[in-house]
Structure formats: structure tokens, C-alpha cells
C-alpha atoms as a PDB file:
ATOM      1  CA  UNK A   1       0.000   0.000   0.000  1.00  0.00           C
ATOM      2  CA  UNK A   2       1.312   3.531  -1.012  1.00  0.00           C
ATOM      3  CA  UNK A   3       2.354   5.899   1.624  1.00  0.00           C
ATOM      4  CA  UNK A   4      -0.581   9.112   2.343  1.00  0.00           C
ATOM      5  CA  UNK A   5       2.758  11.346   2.265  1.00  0.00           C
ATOM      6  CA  UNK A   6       1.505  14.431   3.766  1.00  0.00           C
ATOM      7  CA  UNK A   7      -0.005  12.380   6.699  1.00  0.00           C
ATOM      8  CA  UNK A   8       3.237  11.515   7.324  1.00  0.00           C
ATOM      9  CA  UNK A   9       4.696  12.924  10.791  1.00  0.00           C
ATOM     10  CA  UNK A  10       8.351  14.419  11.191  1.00  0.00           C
ATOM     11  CA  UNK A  11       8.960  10.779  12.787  1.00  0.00           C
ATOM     12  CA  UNK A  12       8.094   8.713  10.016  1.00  0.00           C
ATOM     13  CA  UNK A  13       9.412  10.931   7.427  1.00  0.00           C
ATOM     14  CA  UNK A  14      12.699  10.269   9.387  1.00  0.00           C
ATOM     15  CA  UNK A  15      12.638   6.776   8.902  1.00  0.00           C
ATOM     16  CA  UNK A  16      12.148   6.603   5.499  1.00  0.00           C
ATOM     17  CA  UNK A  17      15.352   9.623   5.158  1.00  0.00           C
ATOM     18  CA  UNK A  18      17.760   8.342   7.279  1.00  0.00           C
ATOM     19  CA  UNK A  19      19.025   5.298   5.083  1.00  0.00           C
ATOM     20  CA  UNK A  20      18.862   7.253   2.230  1.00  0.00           C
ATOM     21  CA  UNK A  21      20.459  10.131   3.367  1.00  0.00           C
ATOM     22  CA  UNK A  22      23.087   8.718   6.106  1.00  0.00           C
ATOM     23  CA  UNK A  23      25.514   7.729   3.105  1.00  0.00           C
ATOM     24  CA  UNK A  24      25.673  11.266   1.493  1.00  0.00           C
ATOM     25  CA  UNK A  25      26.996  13.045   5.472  1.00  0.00           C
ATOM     26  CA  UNK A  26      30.568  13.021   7.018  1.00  0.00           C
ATOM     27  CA  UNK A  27      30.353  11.591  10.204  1.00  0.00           C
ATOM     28  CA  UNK A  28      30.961  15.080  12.197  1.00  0.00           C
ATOM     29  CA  UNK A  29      27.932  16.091   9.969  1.00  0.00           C
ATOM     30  CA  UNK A  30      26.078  13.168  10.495  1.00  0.00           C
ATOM     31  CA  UNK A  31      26.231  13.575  14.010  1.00  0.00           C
ATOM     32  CA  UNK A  32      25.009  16.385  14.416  1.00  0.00           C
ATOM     33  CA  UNK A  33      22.102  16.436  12.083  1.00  0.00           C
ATOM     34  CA  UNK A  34      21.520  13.462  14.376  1.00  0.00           C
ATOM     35  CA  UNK A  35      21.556  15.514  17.813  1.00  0.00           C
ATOM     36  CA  UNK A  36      19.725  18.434  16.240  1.00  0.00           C
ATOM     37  CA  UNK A  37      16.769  15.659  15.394  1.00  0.00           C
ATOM     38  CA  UNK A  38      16.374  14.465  18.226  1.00  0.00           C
ATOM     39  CA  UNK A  39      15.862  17.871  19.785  1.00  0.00           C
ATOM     40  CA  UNK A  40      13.351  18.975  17.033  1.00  0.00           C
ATOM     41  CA  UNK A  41      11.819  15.401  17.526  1.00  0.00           C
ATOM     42  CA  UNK A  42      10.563  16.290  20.815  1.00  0.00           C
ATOM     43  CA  UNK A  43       8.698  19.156  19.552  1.00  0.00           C
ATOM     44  CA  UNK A  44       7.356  18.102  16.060  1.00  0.00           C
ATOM     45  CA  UNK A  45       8.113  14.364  15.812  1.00  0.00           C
ATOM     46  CA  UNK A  46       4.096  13.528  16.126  1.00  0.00           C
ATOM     47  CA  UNK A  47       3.119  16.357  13.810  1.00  0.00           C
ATOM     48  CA  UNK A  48       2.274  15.792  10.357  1.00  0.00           C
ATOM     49  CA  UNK A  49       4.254  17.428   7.824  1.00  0.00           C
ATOM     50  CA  UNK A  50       1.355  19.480   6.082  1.00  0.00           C
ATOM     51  CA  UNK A  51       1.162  20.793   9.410  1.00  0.00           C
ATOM     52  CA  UNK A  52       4.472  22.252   9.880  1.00  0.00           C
ATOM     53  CA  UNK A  53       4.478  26.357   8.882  1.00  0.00           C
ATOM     54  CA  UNK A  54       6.107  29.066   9.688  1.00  0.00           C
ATOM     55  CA  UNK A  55       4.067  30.006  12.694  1.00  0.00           C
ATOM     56  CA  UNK A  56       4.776  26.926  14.402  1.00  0.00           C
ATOM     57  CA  UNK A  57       8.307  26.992  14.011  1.00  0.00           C
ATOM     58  CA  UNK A  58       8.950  30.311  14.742  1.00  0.00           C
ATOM     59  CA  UNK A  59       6.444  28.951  18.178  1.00  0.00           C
ATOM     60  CA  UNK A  60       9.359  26.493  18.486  1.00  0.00           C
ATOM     61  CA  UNK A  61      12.592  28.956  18.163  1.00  0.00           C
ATOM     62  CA  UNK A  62      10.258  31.194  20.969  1.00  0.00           C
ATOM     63  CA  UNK A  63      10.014  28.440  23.355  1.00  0.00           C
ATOM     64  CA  UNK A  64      14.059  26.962  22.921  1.00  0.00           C
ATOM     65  CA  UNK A  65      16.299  28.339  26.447  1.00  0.00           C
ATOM     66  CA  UNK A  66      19.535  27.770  24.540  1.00  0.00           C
ATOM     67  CA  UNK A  67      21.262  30.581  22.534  1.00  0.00           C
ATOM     68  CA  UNK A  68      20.557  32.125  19.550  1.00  0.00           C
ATOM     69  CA  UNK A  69      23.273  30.407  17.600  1.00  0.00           C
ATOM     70  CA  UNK A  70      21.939  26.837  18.627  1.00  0.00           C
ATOM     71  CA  UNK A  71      18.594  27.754  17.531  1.00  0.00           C
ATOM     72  CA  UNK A  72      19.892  28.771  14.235  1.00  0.00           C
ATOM     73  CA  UNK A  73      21.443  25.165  14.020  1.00  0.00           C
ATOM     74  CA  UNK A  74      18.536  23.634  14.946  1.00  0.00           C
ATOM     75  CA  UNK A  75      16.726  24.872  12.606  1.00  0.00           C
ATOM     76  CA  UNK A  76      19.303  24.848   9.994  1.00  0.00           C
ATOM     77  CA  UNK A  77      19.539  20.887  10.472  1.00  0.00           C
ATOM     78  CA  UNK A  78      15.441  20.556  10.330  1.00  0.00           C
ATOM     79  CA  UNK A  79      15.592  22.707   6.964  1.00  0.00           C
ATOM     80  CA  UNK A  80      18.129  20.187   5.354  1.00  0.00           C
ATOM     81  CA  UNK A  81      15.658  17.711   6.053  1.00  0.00           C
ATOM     82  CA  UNK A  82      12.966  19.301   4.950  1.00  0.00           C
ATOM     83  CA  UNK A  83      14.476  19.828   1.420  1.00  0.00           C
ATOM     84  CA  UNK A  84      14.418  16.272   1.117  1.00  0.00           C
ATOM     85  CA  UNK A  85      10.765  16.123   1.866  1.00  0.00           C
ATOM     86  CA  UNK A  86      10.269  18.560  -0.908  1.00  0.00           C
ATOM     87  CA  UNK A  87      12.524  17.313  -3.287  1.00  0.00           C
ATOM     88  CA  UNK A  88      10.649  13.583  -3.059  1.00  0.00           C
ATOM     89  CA  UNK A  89       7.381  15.001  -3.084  1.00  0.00           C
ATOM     90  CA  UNK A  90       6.673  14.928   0.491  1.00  0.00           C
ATOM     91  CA  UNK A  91       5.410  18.272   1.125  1.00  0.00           C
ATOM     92  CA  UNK A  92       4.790  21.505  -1.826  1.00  0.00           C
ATOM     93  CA  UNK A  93       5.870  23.929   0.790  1.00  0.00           C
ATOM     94  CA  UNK A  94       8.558  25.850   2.459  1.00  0.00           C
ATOM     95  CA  UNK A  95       7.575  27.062   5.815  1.00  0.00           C
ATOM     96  CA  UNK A  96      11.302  28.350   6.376  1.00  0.00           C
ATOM     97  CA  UNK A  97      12.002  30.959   4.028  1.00  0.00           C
ATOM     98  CA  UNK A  98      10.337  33.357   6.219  1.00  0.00           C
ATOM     99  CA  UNK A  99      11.363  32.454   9.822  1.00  0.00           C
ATOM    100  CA  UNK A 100      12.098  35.064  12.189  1.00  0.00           C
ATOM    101  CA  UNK A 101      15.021  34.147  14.892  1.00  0.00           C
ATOM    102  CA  UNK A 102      15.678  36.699  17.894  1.00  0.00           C
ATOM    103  CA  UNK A 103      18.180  38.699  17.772  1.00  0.00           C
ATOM    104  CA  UNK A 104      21.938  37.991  19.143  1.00  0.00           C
ATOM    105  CA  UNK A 105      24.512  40.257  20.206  1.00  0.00           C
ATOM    106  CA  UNK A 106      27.630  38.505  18.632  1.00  0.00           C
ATOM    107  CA  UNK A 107      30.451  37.396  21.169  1.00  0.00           C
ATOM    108  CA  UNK A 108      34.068  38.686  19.882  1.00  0.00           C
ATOM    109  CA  UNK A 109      35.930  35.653  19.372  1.00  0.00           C
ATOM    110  CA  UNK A 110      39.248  34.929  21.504  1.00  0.00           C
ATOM    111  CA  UNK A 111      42.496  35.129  19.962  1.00  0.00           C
ATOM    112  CA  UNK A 112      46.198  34.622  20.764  1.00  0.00           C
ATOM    113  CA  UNK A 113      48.283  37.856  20.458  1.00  0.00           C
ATOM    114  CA  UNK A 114      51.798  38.046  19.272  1.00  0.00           C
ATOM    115  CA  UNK A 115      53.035  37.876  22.391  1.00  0.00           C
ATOM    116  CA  UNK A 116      50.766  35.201  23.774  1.00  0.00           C
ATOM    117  CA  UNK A 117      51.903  33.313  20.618  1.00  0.00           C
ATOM    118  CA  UNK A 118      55.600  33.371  21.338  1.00  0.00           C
ATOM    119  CA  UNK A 119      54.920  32.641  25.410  1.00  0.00           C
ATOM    120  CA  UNK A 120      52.978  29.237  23.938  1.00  0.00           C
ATOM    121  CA  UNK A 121      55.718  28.846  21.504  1.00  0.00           C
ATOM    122  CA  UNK A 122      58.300  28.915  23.992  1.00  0.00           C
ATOM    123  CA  UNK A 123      56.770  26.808  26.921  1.00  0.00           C
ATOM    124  CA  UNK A 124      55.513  24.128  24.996  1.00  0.00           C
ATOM    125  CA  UNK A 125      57.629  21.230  24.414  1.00  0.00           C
ATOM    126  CA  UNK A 126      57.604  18.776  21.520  1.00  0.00           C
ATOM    127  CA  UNK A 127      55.234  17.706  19.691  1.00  0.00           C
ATOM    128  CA  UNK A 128      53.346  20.408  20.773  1.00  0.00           C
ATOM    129  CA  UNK A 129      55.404  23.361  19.999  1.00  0.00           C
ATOM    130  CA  UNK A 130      55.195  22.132  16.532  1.00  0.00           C
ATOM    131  CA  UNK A 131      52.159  21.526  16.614  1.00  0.00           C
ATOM    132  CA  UNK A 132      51.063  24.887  17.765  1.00  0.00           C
ATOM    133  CA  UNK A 133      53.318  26.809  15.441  1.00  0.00           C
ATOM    134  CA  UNK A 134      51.436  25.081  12.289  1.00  0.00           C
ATOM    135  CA  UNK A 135      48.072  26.119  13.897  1.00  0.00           C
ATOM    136  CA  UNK A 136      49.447  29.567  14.525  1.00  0.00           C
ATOM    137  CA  UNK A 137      51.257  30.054  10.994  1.00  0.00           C
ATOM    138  CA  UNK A 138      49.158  28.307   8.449  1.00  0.00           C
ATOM    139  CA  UNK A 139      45.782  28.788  10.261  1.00  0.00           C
ATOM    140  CA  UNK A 140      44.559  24.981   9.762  1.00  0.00           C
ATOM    141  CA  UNK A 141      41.816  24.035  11.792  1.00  0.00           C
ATOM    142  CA  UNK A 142      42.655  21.741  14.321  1.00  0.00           C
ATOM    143  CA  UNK A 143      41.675  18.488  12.427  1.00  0.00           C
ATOM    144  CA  UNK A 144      43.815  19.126   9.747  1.00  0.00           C
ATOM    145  CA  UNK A 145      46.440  19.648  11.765  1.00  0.00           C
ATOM    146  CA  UNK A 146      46.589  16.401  13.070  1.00  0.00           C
ATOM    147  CA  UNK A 147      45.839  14.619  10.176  1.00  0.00           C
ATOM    148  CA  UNK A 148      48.614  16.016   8.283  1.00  0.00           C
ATOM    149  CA  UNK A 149      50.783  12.815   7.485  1.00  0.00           C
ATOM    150  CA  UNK A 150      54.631  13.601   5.799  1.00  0.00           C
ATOM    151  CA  UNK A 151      53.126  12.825   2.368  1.00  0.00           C
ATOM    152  CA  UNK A 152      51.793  16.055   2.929  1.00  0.00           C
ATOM    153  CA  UNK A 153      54.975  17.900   3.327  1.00  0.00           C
ATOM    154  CA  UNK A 154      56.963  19.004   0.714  1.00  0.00           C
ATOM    155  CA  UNK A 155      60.346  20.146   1.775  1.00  0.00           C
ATOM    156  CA  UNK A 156      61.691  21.059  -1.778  1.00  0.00           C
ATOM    157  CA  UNK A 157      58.703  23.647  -2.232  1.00  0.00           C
ATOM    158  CA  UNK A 158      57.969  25.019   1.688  1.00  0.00           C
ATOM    159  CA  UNK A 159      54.307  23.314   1.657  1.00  0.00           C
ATOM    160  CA  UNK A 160      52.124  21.515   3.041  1.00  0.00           C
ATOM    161  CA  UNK A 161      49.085  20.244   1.735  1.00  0.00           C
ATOM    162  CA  UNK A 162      45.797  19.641   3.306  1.00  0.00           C
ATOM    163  CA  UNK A 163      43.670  16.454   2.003  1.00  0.00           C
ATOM    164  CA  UNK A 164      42.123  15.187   5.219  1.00  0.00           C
ATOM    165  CA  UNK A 165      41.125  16.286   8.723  1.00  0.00           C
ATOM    166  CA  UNK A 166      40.397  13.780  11.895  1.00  0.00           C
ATOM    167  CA  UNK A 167      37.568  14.305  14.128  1.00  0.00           C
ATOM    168  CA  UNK A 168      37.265  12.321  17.296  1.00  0.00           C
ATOM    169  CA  UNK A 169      40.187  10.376  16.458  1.00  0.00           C
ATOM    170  CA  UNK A 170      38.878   9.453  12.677  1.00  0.00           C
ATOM    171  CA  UNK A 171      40.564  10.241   9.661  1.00  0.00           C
ATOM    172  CA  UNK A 172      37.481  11.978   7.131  1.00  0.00           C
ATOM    173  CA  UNK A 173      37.192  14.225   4.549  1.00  0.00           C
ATOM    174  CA  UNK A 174      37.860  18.028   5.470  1.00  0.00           C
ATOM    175  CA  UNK A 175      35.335  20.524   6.008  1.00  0.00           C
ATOM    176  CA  UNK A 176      34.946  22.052   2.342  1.00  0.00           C
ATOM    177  CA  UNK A 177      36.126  21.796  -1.106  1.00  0.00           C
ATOM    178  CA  UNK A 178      37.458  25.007  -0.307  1.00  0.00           C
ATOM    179  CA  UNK A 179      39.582  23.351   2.946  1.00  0.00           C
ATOM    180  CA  UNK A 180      41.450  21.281   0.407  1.00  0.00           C
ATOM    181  CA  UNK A 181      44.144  23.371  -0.334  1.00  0.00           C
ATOM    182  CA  UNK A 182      48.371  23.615  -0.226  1.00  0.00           C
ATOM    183  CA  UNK A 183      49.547  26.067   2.273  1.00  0.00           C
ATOM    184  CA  UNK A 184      53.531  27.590   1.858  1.00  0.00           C
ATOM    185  CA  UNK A 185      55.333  28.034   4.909  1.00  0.00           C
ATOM    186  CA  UNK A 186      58.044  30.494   6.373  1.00  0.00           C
ATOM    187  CA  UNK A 187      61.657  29.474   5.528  1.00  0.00           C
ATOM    188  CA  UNK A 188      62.504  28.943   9.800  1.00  0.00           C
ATOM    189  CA  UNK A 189      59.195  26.933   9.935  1.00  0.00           C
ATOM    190  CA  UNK A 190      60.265  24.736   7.071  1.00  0.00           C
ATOM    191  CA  UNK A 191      63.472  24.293   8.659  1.00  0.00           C
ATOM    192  CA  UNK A 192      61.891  23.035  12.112  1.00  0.00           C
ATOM    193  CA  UNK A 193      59.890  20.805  10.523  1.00  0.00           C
ATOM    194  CA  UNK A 194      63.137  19.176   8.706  1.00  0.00           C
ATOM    195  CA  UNK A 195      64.352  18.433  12.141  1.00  0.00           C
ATOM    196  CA  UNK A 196      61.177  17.865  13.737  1.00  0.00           C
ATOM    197  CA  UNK A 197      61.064  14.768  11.374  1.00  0.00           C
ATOM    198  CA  UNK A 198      65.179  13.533  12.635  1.00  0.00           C
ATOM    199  CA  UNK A 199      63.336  12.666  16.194  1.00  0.00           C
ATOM    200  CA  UNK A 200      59.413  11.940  15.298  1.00  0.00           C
ATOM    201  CA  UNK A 201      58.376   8.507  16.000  1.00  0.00           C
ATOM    202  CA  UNK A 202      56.958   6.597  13.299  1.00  0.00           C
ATOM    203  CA  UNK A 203      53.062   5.673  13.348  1.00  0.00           C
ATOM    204  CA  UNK A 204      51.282   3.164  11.009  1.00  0.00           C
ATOM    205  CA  UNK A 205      49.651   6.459  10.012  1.00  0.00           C
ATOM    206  CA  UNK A 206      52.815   8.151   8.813  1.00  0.00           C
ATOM    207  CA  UNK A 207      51.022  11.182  11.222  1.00  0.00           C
ATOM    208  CA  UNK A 208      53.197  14.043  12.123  1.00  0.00           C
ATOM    209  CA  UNK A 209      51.014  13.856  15.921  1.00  0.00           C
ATOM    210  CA  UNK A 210      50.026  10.730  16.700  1.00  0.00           C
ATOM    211  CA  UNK A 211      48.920   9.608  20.426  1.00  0.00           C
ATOM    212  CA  UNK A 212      50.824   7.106  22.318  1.00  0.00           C
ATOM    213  CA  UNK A 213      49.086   4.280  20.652  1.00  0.00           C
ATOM    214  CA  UNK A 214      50.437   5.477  17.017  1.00  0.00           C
ATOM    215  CA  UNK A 215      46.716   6.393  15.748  1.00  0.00           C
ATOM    216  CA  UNK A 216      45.216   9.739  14.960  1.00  0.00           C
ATOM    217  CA  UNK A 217      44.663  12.442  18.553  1.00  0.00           C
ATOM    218  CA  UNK A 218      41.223  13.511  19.230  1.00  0.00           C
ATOM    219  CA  UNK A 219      40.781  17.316  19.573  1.00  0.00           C
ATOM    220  CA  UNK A 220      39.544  17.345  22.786  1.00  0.00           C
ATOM    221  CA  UNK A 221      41.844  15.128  24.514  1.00  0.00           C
ATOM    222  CA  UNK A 222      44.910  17.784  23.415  1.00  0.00           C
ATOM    223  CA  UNK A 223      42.901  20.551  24.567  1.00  0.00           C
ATOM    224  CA  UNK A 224      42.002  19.199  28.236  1.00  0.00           C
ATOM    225  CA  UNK A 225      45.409  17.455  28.406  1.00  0.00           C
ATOM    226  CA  UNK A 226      47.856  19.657  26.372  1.00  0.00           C
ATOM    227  CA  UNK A 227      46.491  22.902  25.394  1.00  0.00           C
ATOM    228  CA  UNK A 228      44.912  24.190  28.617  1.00  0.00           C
ATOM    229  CA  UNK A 229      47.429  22.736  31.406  1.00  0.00           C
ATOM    230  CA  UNK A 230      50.426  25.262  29.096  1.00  0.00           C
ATOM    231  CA  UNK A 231      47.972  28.009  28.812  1.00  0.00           C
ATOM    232  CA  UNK A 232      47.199  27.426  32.723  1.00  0.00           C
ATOM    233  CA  UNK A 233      50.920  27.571  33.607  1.00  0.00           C
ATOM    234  CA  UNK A 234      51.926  30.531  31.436  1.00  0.00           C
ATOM    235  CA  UNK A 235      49.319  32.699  33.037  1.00  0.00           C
ATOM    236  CA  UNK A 236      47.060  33.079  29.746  1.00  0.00           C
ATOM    237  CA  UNK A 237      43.324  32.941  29.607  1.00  0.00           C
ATOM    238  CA  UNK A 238      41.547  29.710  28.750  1.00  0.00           C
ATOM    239  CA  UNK A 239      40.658  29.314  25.645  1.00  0.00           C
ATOM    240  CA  UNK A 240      40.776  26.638  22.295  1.00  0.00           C
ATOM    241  CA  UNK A 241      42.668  25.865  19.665  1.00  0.00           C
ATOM    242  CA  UNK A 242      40.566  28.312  17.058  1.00  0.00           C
ATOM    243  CA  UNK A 243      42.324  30.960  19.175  1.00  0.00           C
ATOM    244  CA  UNK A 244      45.567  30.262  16.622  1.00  0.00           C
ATOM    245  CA  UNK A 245      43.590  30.345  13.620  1.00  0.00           C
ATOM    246  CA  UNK A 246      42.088  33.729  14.584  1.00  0.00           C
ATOM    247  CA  UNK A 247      45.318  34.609  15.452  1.00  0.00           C
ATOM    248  CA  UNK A 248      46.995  33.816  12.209  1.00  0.00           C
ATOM    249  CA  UNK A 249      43.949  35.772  10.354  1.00  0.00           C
ATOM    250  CA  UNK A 250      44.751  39.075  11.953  1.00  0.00           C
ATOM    251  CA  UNK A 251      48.601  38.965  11.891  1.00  0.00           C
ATOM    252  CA  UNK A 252      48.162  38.365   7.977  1.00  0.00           C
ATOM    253  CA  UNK A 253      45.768  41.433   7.944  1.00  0.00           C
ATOM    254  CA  UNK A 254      48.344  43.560   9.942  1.00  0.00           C
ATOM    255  CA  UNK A 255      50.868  42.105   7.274  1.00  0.00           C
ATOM    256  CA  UNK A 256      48.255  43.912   4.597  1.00  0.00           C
ATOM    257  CA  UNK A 257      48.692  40.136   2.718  1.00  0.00           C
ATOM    258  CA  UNK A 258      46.341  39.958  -0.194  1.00  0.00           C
ATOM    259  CA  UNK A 259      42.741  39.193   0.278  1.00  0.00           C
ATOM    260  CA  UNK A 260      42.635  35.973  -1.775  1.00  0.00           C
ATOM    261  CA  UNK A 261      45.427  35.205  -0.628  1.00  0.00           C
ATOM    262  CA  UNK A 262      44.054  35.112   3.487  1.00  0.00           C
ATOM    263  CA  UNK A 263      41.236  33.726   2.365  1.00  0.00           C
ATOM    264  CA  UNK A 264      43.240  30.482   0.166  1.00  0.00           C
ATOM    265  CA  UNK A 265      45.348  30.283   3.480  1.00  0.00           C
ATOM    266  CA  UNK A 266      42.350  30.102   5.891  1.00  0.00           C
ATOM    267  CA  UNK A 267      40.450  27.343   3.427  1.00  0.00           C
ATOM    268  CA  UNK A 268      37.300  29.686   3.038  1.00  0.00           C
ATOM    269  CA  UNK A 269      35.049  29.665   0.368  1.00  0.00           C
ATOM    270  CA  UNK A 270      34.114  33.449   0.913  1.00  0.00           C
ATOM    271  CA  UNK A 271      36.707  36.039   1.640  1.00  0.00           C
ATOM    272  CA  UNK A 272      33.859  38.072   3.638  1.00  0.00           C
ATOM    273  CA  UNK A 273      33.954  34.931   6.131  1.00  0.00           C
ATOM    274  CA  UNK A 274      37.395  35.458   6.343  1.00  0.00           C
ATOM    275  CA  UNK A 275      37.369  39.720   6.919  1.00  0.00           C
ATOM    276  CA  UNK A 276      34.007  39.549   9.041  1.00  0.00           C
ATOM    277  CA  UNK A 277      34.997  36.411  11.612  1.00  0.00           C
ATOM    278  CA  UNK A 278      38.437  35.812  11.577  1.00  0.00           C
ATOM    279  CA  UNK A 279      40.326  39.585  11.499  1.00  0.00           C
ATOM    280  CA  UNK A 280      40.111  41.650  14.730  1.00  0.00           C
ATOM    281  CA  UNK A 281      41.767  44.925  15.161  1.00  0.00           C
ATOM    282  CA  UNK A 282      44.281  45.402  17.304  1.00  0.00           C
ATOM    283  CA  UNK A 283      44.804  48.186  19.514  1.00  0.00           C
ATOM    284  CA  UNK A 284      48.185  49.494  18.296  1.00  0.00           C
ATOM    285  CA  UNK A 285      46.663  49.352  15.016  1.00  0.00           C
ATOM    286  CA  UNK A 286      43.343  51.397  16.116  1.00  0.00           C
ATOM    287  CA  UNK A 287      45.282  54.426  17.492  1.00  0.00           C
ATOM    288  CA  UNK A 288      47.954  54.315  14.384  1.00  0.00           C
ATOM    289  CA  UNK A 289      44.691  54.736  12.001  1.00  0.00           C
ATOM    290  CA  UNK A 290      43.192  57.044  14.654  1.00  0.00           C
ATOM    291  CA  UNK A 291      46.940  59.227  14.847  1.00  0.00           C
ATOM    292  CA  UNK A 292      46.886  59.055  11.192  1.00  0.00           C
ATOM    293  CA  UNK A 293      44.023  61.179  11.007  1.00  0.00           C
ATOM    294  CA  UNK A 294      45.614  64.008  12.157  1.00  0.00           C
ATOM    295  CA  UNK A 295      47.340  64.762   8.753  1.00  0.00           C
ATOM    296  CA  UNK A 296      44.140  64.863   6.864  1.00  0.00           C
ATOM    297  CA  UNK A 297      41.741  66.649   9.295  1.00  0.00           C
ATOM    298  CA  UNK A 298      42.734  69.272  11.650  1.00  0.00           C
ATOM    299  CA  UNK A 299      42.693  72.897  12.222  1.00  0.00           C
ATOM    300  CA  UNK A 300      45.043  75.222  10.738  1.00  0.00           C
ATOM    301  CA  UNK A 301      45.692  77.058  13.886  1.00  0.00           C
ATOM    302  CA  UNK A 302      48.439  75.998  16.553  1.00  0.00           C
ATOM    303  CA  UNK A 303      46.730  74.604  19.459  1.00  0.00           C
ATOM    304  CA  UNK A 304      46.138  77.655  21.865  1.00  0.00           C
ATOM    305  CA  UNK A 305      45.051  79.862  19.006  1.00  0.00           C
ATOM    306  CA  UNK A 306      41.282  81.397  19.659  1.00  0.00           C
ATOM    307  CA  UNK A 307      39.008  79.438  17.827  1.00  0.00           C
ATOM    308  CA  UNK A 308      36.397  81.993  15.296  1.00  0.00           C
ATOM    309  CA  UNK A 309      33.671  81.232  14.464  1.00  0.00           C
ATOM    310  CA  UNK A 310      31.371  82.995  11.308  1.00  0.00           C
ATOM    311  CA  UNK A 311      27.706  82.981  11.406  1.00  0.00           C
ATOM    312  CA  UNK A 312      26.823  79.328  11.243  1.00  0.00           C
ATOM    313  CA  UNK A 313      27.660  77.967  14.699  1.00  0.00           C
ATOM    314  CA  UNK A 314      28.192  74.853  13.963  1.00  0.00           C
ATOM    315  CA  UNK A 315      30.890  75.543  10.815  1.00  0.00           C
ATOM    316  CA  UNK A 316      34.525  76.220  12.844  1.00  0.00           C
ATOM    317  CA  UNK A 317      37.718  78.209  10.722  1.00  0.00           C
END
């Protein structure tokens, strides 16, 4: 017998789009379409899909107590799905197009300065410091850091290459085609990485960081274990491991590096991700643009001089 599609509810829809879709998802993706779902599941997993609009999902993002961001996600996750729906014939509708989401005041990301870069550099010890000067220099994500193998080096040219990232300890795909990309290093980095390679200790992998038992690190075990135990002991403020990549992004603004050429570096597939998220301004930098105002607009007068003024009070000569 032939499924009544739009009596379908969110639930049984889900059955029939999981084994279909699964195979299509990273894992890291697939995950967390997964926890999204069950979330929205407890909210519209008995309703029908002709009875899904826009007022009663913008009912739902009204009634989540979790931050704007996650309720973006949420709903981003429950629109993917809902594509499908369309696409097979499921539903004729799109109740997200219009979807209101409260506003959100937008946290400044963390980042490592200069000087918080070299105090890391120079209290970590090895693999780490490596490690950490990759993150900080070619601003790789985390994943592709430590799925970099030495197949991915090239010591003749001053790359390396990424192909793959790990997440929780898996080897995958990375994020984007944009993420797949060859990144040149400094000449001193190059050279550290010749040496690194004298006293690394081979994996099955051929991994530049592997963990004790040869296979790939998870994230999170570097950052409890590694990461936050140096930043702890050099006095600097908790934080992750994006911290380097935001890092890197502003240093190679301050460096007034070529647009495409940040945004090849960083592995995005817009530059205005890469100017709107990743660059922040640094204070030195503030008061040199504010100081340089001073030879464009100014009075003529020496400072001391009685100000005139002519008719309009608001107009100063």
C-alpha cells in the first residue's frame, strides 16, 4: 500500500530519510544532524508534515532556552531535512524561508596575540610546539592539523598540503572543497619541521602527531590534556585551539597580505567569512589609524590659538 505522504509525521518521514540520506553526510555532519533531530523530535516528531508552517516553528525557536546560535542550528539541520521532503514530493511547501530568529549580540571571538603566541611557543615542548606553530602560521583548523601525514609535506617547495582532517580520532574528509588546499610556509618553519622529522616517532599512520598508541589524537583530549594545562601555567586565559587560527587571520591582515590570498590560506570559500569572523583589530593598530588622522583633518591654527567662528555655529575656521 502507497504511503498518504503528507499524513506523514516528522517521525516517520525520518525513517524513510535516514538510510537514504546517512551515506551522502561526514560523520561530524552526520552527528550532528543526528543531535539536532532528536531535539526537534521532541517538539514536532508527532506532527504531520502538512502541518508544519512558519508560525509553528517560529512557536518552536520562541520556546528553545539555549542561545541564539543553537537555535539557528537547529533549525538549519530541520531545513536540510525538509528539502528532502520537498525534493521527493513529500510536502509543496517551504515554511522556512520566512522564519524570524531573535536577535543575538555577537560574542568577539578569543584570539592569541603576538606575544601570547611566542609565550605558547616557547613553553611548549615537543610535539606540541610544533604543533602549535602550524596552527598559529598556516591557520589549519585543528583536524587538519593532526591529520597532516609527511606525504603532505613538501620540503623542496615550503608546503604543506591539506587532504584530510580527523575528528574524534577518525581520519574523514575536510570541512569544504574550499579546505582542500596547499599552504607555503616560512623558511625557519620549514626548517623546524626538517628536524622535527630527525626525532618523530613513526606511526602506522605516517602522522606528524600521533597519540601514544600510534593512531590519529582527538581534539579534545589535546585541549584538556595539552592545550589548557600550558595556557594554565603561562598565566594566559583559557581558551581553544581556534584561538591560533584567529590569530593567524589578523597577523596576515596587519601584514596587509592579499585578500585571496588570506582567504586560500584560511580554506574559506568566501573572503567576507574570512574579513568579518576571523580579522580583529588590534589596539596598536586602532590608534595608528586614529593618529593618522591628524594629517588629513585638523585645524590650521596651533593649538592655543582662539578658535572663530562665522555665522553658522556649527561651521569652525
Amino acid at each position: 500500500m502507497p504511503l498518504d505522504k503528507p499524513s506523514l509525521t516528522l517521525r516517520q518521514f525520518l525513517l524513510v530519510w535516514e538510510p537514504i540520506a546517512k551515506p551522502k553526510y561526514k560523520p561530524s555532519t552526520w552527528k550532528n544532524l543526528q543531535s539536532a533531530m532528536r531535539r526537534v523530535l521532541t517538539y514536532f516528531g508527532d506532527m504531520k508534515l502538512s502541518d508544519v508552517s512558519t508560525e509553528v516553528l517560529e512557536g518552536f525557536v520562541a520556546k528553545q532556552q539555549t542561545s541564539p546560535a543553537h537555535v539557528r542550528n537547529l533549525v538549519k539541520y530541520f531545513r536540510i531535512i525538509w528539502k528532502s521532503a520537498k525534493k521527493w514530493g513529500y510536502v509543496n511547501f517551504n515554511p522556512f524561508s520566512e522564519v524570524e530568529f531573535p536577535r543575538s549580540s555577537r560574542k568577539e571571538p578569543r584570539f592569541f596575540t603576538e606575544l601570547e603566541l611566542r609565550v605558547i611557543l616557547n613553553g611548549a615542548t615537543e610535539p606540541d610546539r610544533t604543533l602549535y606553530w602550524l596552527l598559529a602560521q598556516a591557520a589549519i583548523r585543528i583536524g587538519e592539523a593532526i591529520a597532516l601525514t609527511w606525504d603532505t609535506v613538501d620540503f623542496e617547495l615550503g608546503n604543506i598540503s591539506i587532504r584530510t582532517s580527523v575528528w574524534r580520532g577518525e581520519i574523514q574528509t575536510p570541512k569544504s572543497n574550499a579546505s582542500v588546499r596547499t599552504i607555503p610556509l616560512s623558511p625557519l618553519l620549514s626548517e623546524h619541521l626538517a628536524k622535527y622529522q630527525e626525532f618523530w616517532t613513526p606511526n602506522p599512520y605516517n602522522l606528524l602527531f600521533a597519540n601514544t598508541k600510534g593512531k590519529p589524537w582527538k581534539a579534545d583530549n589535546l585541549l584538556v590534556h595539552h592545550l589548557h594545562p600550558l595556557l594554565k601555567r603561562v598565566g594566559i586565559q583559557r581558551t581553544g585551539f581556534h584561538a591560533f587560527r584567529h590569530a593567524s587571520a589578523t597577523i596576515l591582515d596587519r601584514m596587509k597580505a592579499p585578500l585571496k590570498v588570506r582567504q586560500q590560506r584560511m580554506g574559506h570559500a568566501s573572503a567576507e567569512i574570512t574579513l568579518s569572523r576571523y580579522t580583529h583589530v588590534i589596539d596598536e593598530d586602532a590608534r595608528a589609524v586614529a593618529a593618522s588622522f591628524d594629517q588629513f583633518i585638523g585645524p590650521s591654527k596651533p593649538s592655543g590659538s582662539t578658535v572663530k567662528r562665522n555665522k553658522d555655529p556649527f561651521i569652525i575656521f
